[in-house]
Protein backbone atom coordinates (compact mmCIF):
# COMPACT_ATOMS: atom_id res chain seq x y z
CA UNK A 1 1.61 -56.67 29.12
CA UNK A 2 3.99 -54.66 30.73
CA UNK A 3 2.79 -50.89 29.73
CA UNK A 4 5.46 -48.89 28.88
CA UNK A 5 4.11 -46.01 31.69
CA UNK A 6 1.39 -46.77 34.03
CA UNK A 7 0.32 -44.19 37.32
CA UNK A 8 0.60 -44.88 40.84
CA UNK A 9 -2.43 -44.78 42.88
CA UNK A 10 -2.36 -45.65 47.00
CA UNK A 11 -5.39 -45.74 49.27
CA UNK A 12 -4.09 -42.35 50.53
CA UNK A 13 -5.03 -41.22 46.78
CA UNK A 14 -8.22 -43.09 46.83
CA UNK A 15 -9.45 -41.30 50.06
CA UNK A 16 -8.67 -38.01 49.74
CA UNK A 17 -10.85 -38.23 46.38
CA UNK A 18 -13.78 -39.93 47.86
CA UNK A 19 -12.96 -36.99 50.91
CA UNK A 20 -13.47 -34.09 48.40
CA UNK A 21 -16.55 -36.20 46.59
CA UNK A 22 -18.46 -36.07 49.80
CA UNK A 23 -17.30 -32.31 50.89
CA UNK A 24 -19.09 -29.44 49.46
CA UNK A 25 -16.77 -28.62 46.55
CA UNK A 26 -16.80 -30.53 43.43
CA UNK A 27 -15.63 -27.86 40.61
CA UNK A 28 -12.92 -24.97 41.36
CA UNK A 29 -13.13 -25.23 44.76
CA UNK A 30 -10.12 -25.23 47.52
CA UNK A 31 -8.49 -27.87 46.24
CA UNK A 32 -7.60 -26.39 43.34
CA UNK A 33 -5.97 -23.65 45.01
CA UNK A 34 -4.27 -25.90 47.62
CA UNK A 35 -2.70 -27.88 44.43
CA UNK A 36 -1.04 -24.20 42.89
CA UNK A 37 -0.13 -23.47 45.97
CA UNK A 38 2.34 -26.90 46.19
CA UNK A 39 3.06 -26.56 42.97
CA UNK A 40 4.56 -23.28 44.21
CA UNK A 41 6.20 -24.64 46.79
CA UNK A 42 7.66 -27.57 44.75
CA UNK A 43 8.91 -25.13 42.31
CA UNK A 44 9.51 -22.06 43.48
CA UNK A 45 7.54 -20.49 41.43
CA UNK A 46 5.21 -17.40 42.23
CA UNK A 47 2.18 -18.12 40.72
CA UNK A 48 0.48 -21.79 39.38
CA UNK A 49 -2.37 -21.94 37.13
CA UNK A 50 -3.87 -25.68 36.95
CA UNK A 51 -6.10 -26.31 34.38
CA UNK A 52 -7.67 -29.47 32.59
CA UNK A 53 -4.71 -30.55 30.25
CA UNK A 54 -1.50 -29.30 29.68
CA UNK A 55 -2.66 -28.76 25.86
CA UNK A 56 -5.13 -26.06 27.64
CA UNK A 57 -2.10 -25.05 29.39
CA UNK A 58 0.31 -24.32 26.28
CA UNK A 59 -2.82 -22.45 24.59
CA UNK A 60 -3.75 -19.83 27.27
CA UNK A 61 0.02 -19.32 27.86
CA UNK A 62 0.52 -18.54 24.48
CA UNK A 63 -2.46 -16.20 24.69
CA UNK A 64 -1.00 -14.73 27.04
CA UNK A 65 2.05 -13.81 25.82
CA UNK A 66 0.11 -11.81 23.11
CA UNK A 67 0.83 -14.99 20.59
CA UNK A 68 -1.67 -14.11 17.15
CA UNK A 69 -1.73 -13.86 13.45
CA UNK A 70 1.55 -12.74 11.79
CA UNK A 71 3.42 -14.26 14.92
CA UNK A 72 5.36 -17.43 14.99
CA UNK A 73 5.92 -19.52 17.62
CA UNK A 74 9.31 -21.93 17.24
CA UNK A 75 9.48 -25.49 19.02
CA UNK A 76 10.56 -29.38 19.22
CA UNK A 77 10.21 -31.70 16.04
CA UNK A 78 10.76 -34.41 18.93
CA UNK A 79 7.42 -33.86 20.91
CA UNK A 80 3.88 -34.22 21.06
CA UNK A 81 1.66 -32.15 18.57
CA UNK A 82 0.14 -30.27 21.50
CA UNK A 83 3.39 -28.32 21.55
CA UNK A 84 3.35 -26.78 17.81
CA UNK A 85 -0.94 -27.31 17.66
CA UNK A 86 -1.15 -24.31 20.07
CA UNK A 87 0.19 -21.89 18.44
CA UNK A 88 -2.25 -22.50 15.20
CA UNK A 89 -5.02 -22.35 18.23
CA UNK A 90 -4.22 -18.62 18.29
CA UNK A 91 -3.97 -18.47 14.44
CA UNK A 92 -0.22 -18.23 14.43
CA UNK A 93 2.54 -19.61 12.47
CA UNK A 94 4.78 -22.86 13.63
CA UNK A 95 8.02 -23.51 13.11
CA UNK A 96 10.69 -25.79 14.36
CA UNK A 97 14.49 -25.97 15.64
CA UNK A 98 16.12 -29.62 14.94
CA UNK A 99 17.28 -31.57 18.12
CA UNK A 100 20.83 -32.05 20.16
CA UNK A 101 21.48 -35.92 18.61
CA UNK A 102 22.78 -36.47 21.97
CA UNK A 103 20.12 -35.07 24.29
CA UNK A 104 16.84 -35.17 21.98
CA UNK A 105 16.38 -31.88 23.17
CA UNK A 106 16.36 -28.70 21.30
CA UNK A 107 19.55 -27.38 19.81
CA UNK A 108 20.79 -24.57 21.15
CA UNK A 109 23.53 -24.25 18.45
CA UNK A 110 20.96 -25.01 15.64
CA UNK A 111 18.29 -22.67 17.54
CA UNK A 112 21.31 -19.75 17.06
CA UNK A 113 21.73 -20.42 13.68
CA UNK A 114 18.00 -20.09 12.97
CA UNK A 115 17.62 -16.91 15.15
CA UNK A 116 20.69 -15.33 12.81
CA UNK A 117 19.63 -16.41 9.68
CA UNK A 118 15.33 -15.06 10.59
CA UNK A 119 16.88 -12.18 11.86
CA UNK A 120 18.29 -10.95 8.51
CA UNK A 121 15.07 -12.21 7.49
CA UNK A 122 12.90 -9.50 9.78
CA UNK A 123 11.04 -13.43 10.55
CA UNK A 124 12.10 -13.57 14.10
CA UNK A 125 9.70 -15.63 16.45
CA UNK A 126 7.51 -14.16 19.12
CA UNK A 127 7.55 -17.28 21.26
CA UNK A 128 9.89 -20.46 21.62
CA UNK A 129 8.69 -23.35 23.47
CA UNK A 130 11.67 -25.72 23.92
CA UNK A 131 10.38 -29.32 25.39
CA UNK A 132 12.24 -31.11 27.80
CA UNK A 133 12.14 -34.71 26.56
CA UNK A 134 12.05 -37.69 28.44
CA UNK A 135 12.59 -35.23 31.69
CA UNK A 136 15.53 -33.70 31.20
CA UNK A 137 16.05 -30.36 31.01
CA UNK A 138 16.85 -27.62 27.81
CA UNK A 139 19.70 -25.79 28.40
CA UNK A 140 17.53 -22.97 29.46
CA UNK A 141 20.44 -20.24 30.54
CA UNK A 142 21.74 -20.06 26.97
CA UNK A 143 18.04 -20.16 25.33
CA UNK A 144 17.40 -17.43 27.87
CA UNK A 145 20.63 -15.53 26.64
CA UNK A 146 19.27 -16.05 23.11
CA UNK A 147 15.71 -14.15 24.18
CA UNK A 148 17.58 -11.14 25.53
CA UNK A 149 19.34 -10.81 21.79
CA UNK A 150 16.50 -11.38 19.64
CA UNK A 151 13.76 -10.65 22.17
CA UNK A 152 11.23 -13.46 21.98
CA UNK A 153 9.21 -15.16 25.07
CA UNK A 154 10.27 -18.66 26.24
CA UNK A 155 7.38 -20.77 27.39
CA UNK A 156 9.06 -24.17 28.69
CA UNK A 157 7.40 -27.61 27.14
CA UNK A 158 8.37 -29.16 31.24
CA UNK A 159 4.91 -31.59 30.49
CA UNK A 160 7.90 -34.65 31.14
CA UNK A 161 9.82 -32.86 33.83
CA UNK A 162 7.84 -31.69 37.02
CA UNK A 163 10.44 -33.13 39.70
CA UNK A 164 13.60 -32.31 37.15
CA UNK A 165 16.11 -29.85 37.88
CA UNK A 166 18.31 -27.37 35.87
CA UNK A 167 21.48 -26.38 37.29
CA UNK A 168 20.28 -27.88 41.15
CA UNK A 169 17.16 -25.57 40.42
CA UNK A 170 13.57 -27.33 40.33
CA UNK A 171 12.67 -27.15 36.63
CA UNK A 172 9.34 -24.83 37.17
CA UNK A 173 11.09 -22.26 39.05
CA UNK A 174 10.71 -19.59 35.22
CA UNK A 175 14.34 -18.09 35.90
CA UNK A 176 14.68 -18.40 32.74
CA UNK A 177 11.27 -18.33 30.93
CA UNK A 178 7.93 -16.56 31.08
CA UNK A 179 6.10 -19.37 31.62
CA UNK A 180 6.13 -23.51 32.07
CA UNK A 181 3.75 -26.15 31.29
CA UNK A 182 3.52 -29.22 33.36
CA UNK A 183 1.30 -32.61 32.50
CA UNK A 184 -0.58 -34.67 34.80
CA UNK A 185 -1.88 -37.47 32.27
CA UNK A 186 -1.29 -40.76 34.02
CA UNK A 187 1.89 -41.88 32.51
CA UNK A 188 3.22 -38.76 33.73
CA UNK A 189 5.29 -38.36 37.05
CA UNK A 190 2.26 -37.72 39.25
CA UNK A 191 -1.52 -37.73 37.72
CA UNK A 192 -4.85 -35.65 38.25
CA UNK A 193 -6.48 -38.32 35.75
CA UNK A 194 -6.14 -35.57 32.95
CA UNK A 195 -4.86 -32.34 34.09
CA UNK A 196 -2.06 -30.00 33.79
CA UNK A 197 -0.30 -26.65 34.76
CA UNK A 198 1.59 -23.39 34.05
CA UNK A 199 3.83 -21.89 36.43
CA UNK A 200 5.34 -17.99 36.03
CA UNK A 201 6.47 -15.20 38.09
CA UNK A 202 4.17 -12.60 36.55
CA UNK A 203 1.44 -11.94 38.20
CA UNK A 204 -0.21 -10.23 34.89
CA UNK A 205 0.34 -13.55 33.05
CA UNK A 206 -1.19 -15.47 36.15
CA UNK A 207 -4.12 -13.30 36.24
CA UNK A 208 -4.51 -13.26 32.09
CA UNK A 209 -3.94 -17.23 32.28
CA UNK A 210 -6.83 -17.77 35.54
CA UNK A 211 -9.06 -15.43 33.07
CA UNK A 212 -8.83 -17.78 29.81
CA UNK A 213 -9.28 -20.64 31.73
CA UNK A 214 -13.02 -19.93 32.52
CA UNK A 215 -14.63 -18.09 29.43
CA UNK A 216 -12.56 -14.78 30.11
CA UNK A 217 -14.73 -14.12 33.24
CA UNK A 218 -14.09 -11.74 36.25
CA UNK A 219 -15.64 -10.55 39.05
CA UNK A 220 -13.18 -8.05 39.88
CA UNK A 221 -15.16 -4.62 40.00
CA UNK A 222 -11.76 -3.17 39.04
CA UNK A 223 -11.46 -4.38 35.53
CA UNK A 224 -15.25 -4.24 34.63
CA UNK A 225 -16.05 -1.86 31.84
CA UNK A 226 -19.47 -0.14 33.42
CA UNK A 227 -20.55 0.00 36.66
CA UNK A 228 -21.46 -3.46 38.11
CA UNK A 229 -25.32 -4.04 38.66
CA UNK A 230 -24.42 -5.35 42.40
CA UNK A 231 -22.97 -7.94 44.37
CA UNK A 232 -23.51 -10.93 41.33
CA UNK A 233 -22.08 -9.19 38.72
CA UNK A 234 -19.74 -10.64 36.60
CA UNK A 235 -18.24 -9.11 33.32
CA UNK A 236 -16.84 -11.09 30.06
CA UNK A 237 -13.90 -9.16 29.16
CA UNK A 238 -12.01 -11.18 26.61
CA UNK A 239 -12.88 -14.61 24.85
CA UNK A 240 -11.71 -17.15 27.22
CA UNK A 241 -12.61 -21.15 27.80
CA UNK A 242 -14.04 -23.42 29.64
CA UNK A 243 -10.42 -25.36 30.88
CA UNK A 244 -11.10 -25.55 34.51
CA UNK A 245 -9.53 -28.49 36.67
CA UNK A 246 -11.81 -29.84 39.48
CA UNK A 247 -11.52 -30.22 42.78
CA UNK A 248 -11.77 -33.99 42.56
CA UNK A 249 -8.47 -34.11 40.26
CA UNK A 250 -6.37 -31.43 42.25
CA UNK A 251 -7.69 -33.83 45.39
CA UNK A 252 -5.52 -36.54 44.00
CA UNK A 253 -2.84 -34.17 42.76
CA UNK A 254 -2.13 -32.96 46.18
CA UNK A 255 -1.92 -36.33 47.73
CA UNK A 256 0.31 -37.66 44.52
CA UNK A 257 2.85 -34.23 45.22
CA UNK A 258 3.40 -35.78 48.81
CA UNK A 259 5.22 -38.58 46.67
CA UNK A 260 6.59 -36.49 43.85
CA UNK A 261 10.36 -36.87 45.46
CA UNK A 262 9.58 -40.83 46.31
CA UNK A 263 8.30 -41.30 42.12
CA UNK A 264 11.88 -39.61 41.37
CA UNK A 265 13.87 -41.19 43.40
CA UNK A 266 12.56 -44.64 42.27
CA UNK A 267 12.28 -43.43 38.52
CA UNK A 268 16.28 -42.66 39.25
CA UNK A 269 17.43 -45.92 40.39
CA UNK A 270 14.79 -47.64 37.22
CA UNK A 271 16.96 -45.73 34.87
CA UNK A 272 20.59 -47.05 36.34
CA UNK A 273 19.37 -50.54 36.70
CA UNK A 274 18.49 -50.24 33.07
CA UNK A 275 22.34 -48.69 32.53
CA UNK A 276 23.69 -51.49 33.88
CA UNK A 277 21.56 -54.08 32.33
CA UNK A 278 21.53 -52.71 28.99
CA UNK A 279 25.70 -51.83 28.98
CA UNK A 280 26.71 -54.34 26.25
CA UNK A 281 23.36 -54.57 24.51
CA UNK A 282 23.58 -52.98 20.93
CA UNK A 283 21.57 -49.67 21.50
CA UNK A 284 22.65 -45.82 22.92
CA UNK A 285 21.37 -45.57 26.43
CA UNK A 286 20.26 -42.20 27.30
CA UNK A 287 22.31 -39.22 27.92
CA UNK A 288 22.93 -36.90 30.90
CA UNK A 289 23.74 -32.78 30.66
CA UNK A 290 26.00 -31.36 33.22
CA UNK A 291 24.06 -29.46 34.07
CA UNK A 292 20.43 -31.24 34.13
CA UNK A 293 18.87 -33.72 36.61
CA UNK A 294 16.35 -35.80 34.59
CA UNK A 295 12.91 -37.25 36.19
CA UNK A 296 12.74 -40.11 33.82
CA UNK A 297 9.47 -39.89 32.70
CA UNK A 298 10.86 -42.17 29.38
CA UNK A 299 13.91 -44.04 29.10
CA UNK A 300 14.80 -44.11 25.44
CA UNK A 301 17.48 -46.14 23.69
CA UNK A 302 18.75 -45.83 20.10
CA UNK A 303 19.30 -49.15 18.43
CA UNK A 304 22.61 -48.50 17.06
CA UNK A 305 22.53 -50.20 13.52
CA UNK A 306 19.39 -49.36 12.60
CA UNK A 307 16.95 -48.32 9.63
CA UNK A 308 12.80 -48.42 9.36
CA UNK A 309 12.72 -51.88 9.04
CA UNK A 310 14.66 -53.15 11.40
CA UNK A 311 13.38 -50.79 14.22
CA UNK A 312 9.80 -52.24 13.37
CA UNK A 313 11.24 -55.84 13.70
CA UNK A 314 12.56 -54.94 17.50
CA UNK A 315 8.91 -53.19 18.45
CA UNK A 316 7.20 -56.51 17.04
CA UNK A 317 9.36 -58.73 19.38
CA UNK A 318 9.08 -57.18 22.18
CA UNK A 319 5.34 -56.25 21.87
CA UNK A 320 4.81 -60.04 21.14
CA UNK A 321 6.84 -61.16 24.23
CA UNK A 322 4.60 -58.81 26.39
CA UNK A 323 6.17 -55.56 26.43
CA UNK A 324 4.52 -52.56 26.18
CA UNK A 325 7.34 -50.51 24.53
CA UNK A 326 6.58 -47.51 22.70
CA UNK A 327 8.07 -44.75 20.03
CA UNK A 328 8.28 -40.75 20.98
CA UNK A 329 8.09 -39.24 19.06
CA UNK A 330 6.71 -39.37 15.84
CA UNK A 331 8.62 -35.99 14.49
CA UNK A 332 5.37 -33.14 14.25
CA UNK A 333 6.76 -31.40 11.01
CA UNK A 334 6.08 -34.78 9.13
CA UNK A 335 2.36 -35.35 10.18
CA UNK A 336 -0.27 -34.58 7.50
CA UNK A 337 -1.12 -31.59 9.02
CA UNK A 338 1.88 -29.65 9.02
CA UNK A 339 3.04 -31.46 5.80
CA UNK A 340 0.24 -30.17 4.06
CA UNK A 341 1.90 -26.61 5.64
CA UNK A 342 4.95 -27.34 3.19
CA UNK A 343 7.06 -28.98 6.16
CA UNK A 344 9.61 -31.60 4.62
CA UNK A 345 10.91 -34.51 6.64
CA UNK A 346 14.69 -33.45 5.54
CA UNK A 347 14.29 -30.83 7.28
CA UNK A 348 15.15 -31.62 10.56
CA UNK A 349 17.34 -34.34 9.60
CA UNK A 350 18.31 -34.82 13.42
CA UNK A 351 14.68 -35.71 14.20
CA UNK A 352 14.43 -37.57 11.66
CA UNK A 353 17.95 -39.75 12.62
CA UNK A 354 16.72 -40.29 16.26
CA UNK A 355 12.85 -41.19 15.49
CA UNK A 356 13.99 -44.34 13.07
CA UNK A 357 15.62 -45.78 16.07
CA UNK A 358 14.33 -44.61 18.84
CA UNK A 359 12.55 -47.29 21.36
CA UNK A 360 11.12 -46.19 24.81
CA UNK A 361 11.40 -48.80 27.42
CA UNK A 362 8.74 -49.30 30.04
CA UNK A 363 9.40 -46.65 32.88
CA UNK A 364 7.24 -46.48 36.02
CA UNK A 365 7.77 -46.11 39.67
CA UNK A 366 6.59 -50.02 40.48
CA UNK A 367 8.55 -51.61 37.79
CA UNK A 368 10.28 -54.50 39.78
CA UNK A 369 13.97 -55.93 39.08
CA UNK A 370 12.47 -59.23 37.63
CA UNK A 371 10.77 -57.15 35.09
CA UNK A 372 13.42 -55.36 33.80
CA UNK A 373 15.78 -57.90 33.81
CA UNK A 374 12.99 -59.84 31.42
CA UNK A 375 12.62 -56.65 29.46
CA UNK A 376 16.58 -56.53 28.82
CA UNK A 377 16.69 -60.24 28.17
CA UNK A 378 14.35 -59.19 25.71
CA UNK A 379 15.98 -56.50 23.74
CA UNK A 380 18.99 -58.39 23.53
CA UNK A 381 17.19 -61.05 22.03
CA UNK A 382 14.56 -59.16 19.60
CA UNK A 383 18.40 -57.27 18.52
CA UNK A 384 19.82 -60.53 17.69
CA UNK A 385 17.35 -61.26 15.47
CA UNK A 386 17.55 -58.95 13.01
């Protein structure tokens, strides 16, 4: 089976893990600093703050922000559930913006029109997480420009998109948002095993964020309440959790960063290959923004005469002939959960559109020319069929 995503692991990897397993550090240890730091540097952020998922991740930055009951937080029907679940974590409301039918992304024209209409409304949201599908960016100036009118915090969904860039910026960089989420689950760009990150320029939400992450702990004499009982002391000052990344993982995040340009720039020439090999096969290849650079963690193509059925024929063939092709997403608003909330599937009709013929092709740094070509030969045939 060819897996539709599938990490990258070298000996380089393998020995700087086995390095850190024999040093004295285990837990939150140097490495874990050393892999902030080049996230840093990769973004240009000021501050990183790894933890254990980037679920953890979205949930201490929206604690951060101040996110609770009677707030809202607004994001992606196209996305994961970890982007709408965290905002219930802090026992707030979810709602969501329908998607660009061109980009998958979030609609900046149908995010306006919701802002306008919630604003009459006195419902505006507190937070709004746009997700940048597949890799490619929002278009995060004019979501920005939306926040300084209506005043909510942006916290950018980048858990596709470390190695991405918005207007020849790296995507990470928060010129545009409080804070941004990055992944490191093995089909991701680079991998920690499980793991994942927020960057921000705020030092306040750094230090809030590095608090939550382990039980809402500090040893920093300055914030304690009473006078510390001497040199151990350590004072619980909010509820926090246990969402701390080890050493072992940031070990093998900081020797997959040293590749993070070589995964793009192969990722890059994947996608045209599939362009050209897919350029009079019945489906819509992926877009590009003018202003976006995507890192290709999916390649997605539409099937272009399409309904329910015949999507499910096409993922049959090409499962059966050995392809590990996939569907993202499964739109969150119609999911039990959040149906049981009152959400109806017409209404993000855009999400709904893309997600009956959506197909995501295998993408992955060491996916050869033979097995794309078999993968196209493949499509074209599972198309014919139906």
């Amino acid at each position: 089976m060819i897996p539709y995503g599938k990490q990258n692991i070298t000996q380089a990897d393998i020995d700087a893990v086995v390095d850190t397993l024999t040093s004295d550090w285990l837990t939150q240890g140097p490495k874990v600093e050393q892999f902030e730091q080049a996230l840093c540097a990769f973004t240009g952020s000021r501050h990183a703050v790894a933890v254990n998922s980037a679920t953890s991740a979205l949930h201490i930055a929206c604690l951060a922000l101040g996110l609770g009951e009677g707030d809202s937080l607004w994001t992606s029907p196209n996305t994961f559930v970890a982007s709408a679940n965290c905002a219930l974590y802090c026992g707030a409301e979810v709602d969501f913006v329908d998607i660009d039918p061109a980009t998958y992304n979030m609609s900046t024209s149908a995010l306006q029109q919701k802002l306008e209409s919630a604003d009459k409304l006195g419902k505006l949201p507190k937070i709004v997480a746009p997700v940048h599908f597949a890799g490619q960016s929002c278009d995060m100036q004019v979501i920005h420009e939306l926040s300084q009118q209506y005043g909510f915090h942006i916290i950018e969904d980048a858990s596709h998109a470390i190695g991405a860039k918005y207007q020849n910026h790296p995507v990470g960089d928060c010129r545009y948002c409080d804070i941004t989420i990055f992944s490191f689950h093995p089909v991701k760009i680079i991998t920690t095993g499980e793991g994942g990150a927020a960057t921000t320029n705020q030092p306040e939400l750094a230090e809030k964020m590095r608090r939550l992450r382990s039980h809402g702990v500090t040893r920093d004499q300055a914030l304690f309440t009473q006078p510390a009982d001497g040199a151990w002391s350590y004072q619980q000052i909010e509820l926090g959790f246990n969402y701390r990344i080890t050493d072992i993982q940031c070990a093998l995040g900081l020797s997959q960063m040293r590749r993070l340009d070589q995964f793009i720039q192969q990722r890059k020439r994947r996608a045209a290959r599939y362009d050209t090999l897919l350029k009079d096969v019945a489906v819509t290849l992926p877009a590009r923004s003018d202003f976006a650079e995507s890192s290709w963690h999916l390649y997605v193509v539409k099937l272009t005469q399409c309904d329910a059925k015949a999507r499910r024929s096409v993922f049959d063939r090409m499962r059966d002939a050995g392809i590990g092709v996939n569907i993202h997403y499964i739109p969150v608003h119609t999911q039990p959960w959040y149906k049981a909330m009152g959400f109806r599937d017409k209404d993000f009709p855009e999400a709904i559109n893309y997600y009956q013929c959506c197909l995501s092709l295998p993408m992955f740094p060491d996916l050869d020319d033979d097995q794309q070509q078999y993968i196209a030969d493949s499509l074209r045939s599972a198309l014919q069929s139906i």
